[in-house]
N, C-alpha and C. Protein backbone atom coordinates (compact mmCIF):
# COMPACT_ATOMS: atom_id res chain seq x y z
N UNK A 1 89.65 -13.28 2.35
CA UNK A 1 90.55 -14.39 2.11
C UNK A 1 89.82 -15.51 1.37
N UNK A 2 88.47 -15.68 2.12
CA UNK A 2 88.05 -16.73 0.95
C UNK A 2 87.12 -16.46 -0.16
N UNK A 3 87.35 -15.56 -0.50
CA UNK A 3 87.09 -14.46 -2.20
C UNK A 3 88.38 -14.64 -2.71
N UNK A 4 89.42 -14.88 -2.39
CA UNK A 4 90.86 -15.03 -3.03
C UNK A 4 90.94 -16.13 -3.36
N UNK A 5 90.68 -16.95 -2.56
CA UNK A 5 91.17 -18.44 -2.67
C UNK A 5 90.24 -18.81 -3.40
N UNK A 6 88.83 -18.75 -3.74
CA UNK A 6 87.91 -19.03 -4.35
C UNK A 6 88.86 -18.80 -5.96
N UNK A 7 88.81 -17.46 -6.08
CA UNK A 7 89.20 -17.03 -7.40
C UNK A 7 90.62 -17.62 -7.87
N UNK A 8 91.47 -17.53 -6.82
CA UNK A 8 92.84 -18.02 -7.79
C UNK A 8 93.03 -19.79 -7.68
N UNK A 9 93.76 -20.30 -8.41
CA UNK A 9 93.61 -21.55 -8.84
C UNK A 9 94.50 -21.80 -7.82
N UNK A 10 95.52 -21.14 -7.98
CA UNK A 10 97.06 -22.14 -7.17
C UNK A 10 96.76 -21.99 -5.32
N UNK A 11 95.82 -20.61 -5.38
CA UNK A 11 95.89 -20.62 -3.85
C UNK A 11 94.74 -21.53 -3.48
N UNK A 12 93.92 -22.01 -4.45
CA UNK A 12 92.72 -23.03 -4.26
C UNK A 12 93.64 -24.40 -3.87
N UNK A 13 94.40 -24.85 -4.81
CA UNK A 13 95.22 -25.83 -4.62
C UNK A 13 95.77 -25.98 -3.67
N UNK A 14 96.55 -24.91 -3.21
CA UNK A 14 97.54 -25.24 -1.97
C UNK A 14 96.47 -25.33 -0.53
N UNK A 15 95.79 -24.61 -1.09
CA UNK A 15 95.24 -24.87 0.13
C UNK A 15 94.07 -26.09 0.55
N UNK A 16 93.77 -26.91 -0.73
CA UNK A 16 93.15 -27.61 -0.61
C UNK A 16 94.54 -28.90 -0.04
N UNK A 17 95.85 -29.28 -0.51
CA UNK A 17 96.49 -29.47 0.23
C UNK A 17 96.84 -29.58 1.58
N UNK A 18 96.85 -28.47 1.78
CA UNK A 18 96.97 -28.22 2.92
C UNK A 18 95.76 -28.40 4.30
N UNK A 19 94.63 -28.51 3.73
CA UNK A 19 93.41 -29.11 4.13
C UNK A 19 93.54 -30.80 4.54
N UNK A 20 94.26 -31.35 3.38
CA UNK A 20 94.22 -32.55 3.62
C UNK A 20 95.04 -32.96 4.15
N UNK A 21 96.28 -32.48 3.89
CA UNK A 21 97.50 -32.72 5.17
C UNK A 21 97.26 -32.43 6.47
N UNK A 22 96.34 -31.22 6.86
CA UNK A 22 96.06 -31.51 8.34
C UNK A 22 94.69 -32.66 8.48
N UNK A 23 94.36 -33.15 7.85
CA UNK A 23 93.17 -33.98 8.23
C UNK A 23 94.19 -35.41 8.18
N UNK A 24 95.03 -35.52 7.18
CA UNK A 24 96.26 -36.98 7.27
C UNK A 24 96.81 -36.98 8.64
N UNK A 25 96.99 -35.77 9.01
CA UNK A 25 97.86 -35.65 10.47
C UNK A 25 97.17 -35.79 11.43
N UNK A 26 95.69 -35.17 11.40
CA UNK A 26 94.84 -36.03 13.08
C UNK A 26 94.64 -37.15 12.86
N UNK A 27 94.30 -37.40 11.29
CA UNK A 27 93.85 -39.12 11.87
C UNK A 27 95.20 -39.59 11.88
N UNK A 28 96.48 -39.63 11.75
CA UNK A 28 97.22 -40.20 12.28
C UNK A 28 97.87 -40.07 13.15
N UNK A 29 97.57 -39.74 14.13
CA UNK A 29 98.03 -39.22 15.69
C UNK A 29 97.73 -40.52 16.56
N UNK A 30 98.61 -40.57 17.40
CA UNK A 30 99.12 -41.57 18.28
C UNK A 30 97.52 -41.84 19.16
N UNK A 31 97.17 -40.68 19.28
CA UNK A 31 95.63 -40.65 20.98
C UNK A 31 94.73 -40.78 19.96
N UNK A 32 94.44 -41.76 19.51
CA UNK A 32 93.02 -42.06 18.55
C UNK A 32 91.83 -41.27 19.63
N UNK A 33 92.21 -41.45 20.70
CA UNK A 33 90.65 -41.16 21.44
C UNK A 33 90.30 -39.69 21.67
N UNK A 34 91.19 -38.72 21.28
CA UNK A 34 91.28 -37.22 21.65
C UNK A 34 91.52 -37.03 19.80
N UNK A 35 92.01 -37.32 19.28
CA UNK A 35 92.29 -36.92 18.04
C UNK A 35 91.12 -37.89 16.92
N UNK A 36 90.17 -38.12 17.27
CA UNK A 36 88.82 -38.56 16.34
C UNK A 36 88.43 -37.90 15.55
N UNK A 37 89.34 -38.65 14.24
CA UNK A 37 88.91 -37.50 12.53
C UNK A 37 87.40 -37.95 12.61
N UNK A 38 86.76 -38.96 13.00
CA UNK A 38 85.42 -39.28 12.74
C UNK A 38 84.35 -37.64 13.84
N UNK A 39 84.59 -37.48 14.45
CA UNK A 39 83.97 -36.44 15.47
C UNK A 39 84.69 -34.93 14.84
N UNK A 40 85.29 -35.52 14.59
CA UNK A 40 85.84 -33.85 13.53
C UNK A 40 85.04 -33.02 12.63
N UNK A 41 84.26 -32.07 13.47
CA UNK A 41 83.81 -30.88 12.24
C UNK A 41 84.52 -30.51 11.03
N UNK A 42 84.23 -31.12 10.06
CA UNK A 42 84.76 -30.62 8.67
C UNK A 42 83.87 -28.88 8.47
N UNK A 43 82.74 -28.75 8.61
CA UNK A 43 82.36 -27.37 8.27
C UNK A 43 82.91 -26.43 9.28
N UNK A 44 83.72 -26.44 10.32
CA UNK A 44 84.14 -25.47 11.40
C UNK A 44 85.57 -25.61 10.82
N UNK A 45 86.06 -26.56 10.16
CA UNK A 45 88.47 -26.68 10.26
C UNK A 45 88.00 -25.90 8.93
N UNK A 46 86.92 -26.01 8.15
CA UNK A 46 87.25 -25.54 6.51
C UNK A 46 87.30 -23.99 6.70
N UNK A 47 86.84 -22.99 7.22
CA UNK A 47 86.82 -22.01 7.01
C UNK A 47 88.34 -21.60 7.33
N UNK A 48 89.19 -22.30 8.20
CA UNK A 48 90.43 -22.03 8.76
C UNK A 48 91.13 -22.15 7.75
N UNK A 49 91.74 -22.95 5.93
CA UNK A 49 91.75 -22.95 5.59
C UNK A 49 91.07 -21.57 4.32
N UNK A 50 90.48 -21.03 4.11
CA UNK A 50 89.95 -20.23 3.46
C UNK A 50 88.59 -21.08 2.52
N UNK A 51 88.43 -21.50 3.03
CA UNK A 51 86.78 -22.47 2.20
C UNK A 51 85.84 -22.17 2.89
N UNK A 52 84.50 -21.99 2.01
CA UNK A 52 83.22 -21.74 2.28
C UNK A 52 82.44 -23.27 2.30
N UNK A 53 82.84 -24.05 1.43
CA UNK A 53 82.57 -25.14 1.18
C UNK A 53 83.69 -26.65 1.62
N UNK A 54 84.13 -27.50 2.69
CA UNK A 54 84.72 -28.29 2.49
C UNK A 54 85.35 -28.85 1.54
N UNK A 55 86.31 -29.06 0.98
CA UNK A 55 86.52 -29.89 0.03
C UNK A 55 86.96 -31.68 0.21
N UNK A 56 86.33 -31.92 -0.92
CA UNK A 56 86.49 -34.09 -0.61
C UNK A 56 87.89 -34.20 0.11
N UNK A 57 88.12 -35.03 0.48
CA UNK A 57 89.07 -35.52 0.71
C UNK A 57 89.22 -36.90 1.02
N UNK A 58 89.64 -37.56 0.44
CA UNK A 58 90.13 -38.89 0.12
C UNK A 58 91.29 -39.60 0.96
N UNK A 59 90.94 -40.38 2.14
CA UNK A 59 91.65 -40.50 3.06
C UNK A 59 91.23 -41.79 3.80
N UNK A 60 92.24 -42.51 3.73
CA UNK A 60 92.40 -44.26 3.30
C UNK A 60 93.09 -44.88 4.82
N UNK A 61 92.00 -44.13 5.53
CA UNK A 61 92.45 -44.15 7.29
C UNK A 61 92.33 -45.46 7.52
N UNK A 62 90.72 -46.37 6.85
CA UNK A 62 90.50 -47.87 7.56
C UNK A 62 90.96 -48.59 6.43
N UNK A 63 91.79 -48.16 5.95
CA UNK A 63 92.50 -49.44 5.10
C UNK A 63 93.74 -50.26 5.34
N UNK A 64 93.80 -51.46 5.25
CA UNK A 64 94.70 -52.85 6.17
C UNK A 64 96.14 -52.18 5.51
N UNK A 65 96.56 -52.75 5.96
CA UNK A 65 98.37 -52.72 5.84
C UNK A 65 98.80 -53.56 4.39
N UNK A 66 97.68 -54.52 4.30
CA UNK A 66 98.01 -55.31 3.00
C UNK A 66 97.62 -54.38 1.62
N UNK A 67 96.66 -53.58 1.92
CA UNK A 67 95.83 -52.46 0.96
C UNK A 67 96.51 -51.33 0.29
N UNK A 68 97.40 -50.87 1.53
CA UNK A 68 97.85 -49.91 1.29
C UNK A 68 99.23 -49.73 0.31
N UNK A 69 99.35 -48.85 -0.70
CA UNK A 69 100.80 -48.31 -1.84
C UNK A 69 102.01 -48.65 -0.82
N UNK A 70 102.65 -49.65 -1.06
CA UNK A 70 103.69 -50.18 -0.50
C UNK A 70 105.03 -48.89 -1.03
N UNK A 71 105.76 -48.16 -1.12
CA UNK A 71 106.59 -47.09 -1.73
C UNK A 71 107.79 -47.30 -0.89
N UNK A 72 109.20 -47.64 -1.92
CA UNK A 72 110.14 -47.81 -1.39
C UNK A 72 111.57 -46.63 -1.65
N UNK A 73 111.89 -46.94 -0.49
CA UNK A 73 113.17 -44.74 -0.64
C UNK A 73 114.22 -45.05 -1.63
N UNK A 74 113.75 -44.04 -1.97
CA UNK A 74 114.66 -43.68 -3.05
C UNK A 74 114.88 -44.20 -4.60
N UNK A 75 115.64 -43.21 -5.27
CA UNK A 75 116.08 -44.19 -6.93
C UNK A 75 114.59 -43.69 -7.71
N UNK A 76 113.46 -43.43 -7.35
CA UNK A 76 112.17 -42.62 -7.63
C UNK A 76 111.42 -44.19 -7.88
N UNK A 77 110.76 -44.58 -9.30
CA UNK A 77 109.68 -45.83 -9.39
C UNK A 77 109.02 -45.49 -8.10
N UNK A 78 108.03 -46.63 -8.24
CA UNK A 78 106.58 -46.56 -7.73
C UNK A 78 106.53 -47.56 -6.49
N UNK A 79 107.04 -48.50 -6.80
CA UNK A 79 107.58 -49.46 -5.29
C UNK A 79 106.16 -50.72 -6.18
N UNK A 80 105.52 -51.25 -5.34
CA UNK A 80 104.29 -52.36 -5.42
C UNK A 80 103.20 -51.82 -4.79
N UNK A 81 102.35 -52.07 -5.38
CA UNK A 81 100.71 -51.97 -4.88
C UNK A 81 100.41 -51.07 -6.52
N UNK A 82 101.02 -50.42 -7.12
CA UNK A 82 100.28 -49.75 -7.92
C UNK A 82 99.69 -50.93 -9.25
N UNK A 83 100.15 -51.92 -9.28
CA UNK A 83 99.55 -52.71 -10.44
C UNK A 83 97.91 -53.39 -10.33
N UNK A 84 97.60 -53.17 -10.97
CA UNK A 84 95.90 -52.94 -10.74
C UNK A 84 95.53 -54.67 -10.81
N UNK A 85 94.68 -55.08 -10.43
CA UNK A 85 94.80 -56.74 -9.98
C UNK A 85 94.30 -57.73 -10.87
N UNK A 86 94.06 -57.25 -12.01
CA UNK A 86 94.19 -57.83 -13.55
C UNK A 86 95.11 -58.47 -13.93
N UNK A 87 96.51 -56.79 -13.98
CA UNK A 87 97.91 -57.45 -14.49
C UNK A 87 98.23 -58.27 -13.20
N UNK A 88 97.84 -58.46 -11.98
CA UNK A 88 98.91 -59.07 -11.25
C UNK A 88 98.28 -60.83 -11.17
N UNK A 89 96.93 -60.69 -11.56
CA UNK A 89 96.81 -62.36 -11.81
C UNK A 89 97.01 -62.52 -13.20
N UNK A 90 97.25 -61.81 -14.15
CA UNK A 90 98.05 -62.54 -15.31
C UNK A 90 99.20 -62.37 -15.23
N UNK A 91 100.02 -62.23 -14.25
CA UNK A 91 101.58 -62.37 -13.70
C UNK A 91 101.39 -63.75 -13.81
N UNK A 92 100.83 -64.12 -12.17
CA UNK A 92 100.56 -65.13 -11.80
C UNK A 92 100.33 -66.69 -12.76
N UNK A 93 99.59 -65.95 -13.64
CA UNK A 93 99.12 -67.04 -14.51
C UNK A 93 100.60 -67.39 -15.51
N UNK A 94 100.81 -66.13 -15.95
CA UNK A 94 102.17 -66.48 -17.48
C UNK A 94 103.43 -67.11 -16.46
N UNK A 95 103.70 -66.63 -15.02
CA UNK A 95 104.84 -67.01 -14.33
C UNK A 95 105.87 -68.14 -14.66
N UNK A 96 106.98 -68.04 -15.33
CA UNK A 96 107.63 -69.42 -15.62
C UNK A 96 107.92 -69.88 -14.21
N UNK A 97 107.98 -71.30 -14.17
CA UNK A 97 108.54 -71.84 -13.05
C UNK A 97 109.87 -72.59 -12.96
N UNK A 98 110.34 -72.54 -11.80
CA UNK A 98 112.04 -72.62 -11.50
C UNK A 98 112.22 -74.06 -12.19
N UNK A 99 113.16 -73.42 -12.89
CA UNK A 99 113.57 -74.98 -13.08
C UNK A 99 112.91 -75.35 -14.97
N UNK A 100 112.33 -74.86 -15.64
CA UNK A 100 111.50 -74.67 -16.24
C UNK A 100 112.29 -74.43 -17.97
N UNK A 101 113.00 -74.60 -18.83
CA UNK A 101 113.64 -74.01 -19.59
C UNK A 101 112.97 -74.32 -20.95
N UNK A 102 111.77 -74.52 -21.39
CA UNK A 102 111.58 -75.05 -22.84
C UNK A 102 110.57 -73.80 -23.13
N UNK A 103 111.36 -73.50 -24.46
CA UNK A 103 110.70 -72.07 -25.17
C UNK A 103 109.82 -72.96 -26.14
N UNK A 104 108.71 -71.87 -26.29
CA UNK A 104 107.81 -72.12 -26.99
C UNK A 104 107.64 -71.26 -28.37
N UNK A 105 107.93 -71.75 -29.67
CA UNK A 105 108.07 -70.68 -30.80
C UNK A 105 106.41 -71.16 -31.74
N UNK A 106 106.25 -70.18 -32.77
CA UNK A 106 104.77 -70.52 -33.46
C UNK A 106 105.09 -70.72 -35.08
């Protein structure tokens, strides 16, 4: 099995997926104290998966509520958080203010 998964791409994929969806799901389990992604053997869950080798996984467990991709249902778009914090202080900066009506031409 993991001579297969090695070799084919899509079963590499899904299952690297699927790797990370069960690692999203312990660390987000209600009993932090029985379900500790930190005490979690990554070289013992990977072989269950079909890996010889772990793969990264990128998982944004200690990050604040303010940090995190805000994503709102439905209609598809991206919701807030994805604007990178460049454009959002030159929001800030160009912002007309209420009340405000004189155009500026060159």
């Amino acid at each position: 099995l993991e001579k297969l998964i090695e070799k084919n791409y899509y079963l590499h994929k899904s299952a690297r997926e699927a790797y990370k969806s069960y690692l999203q799901a312990y660390a987000s389990h209600q009993h932090k104290s029985i379900f500790n992604v930190n005490a979690l053997d990554l070289q013992r869950v990977a072989p269950a998966f079909g890996f010889v080798v772990p793969p990264r996984v990128n998982l944004s467990i200690y990050c604040r509520k303010e940090e995190r991709i805000q994503r709102r249902g439905g209609g598809g778009g991206y919701g807030t958080g994805y604007k990178s914090s460049k454009l959002q202080q030159k929001a800030k900066i160009f912002k007309r203010k209420t009340g405000d009506s004189r155009q500026f031409t060159r």
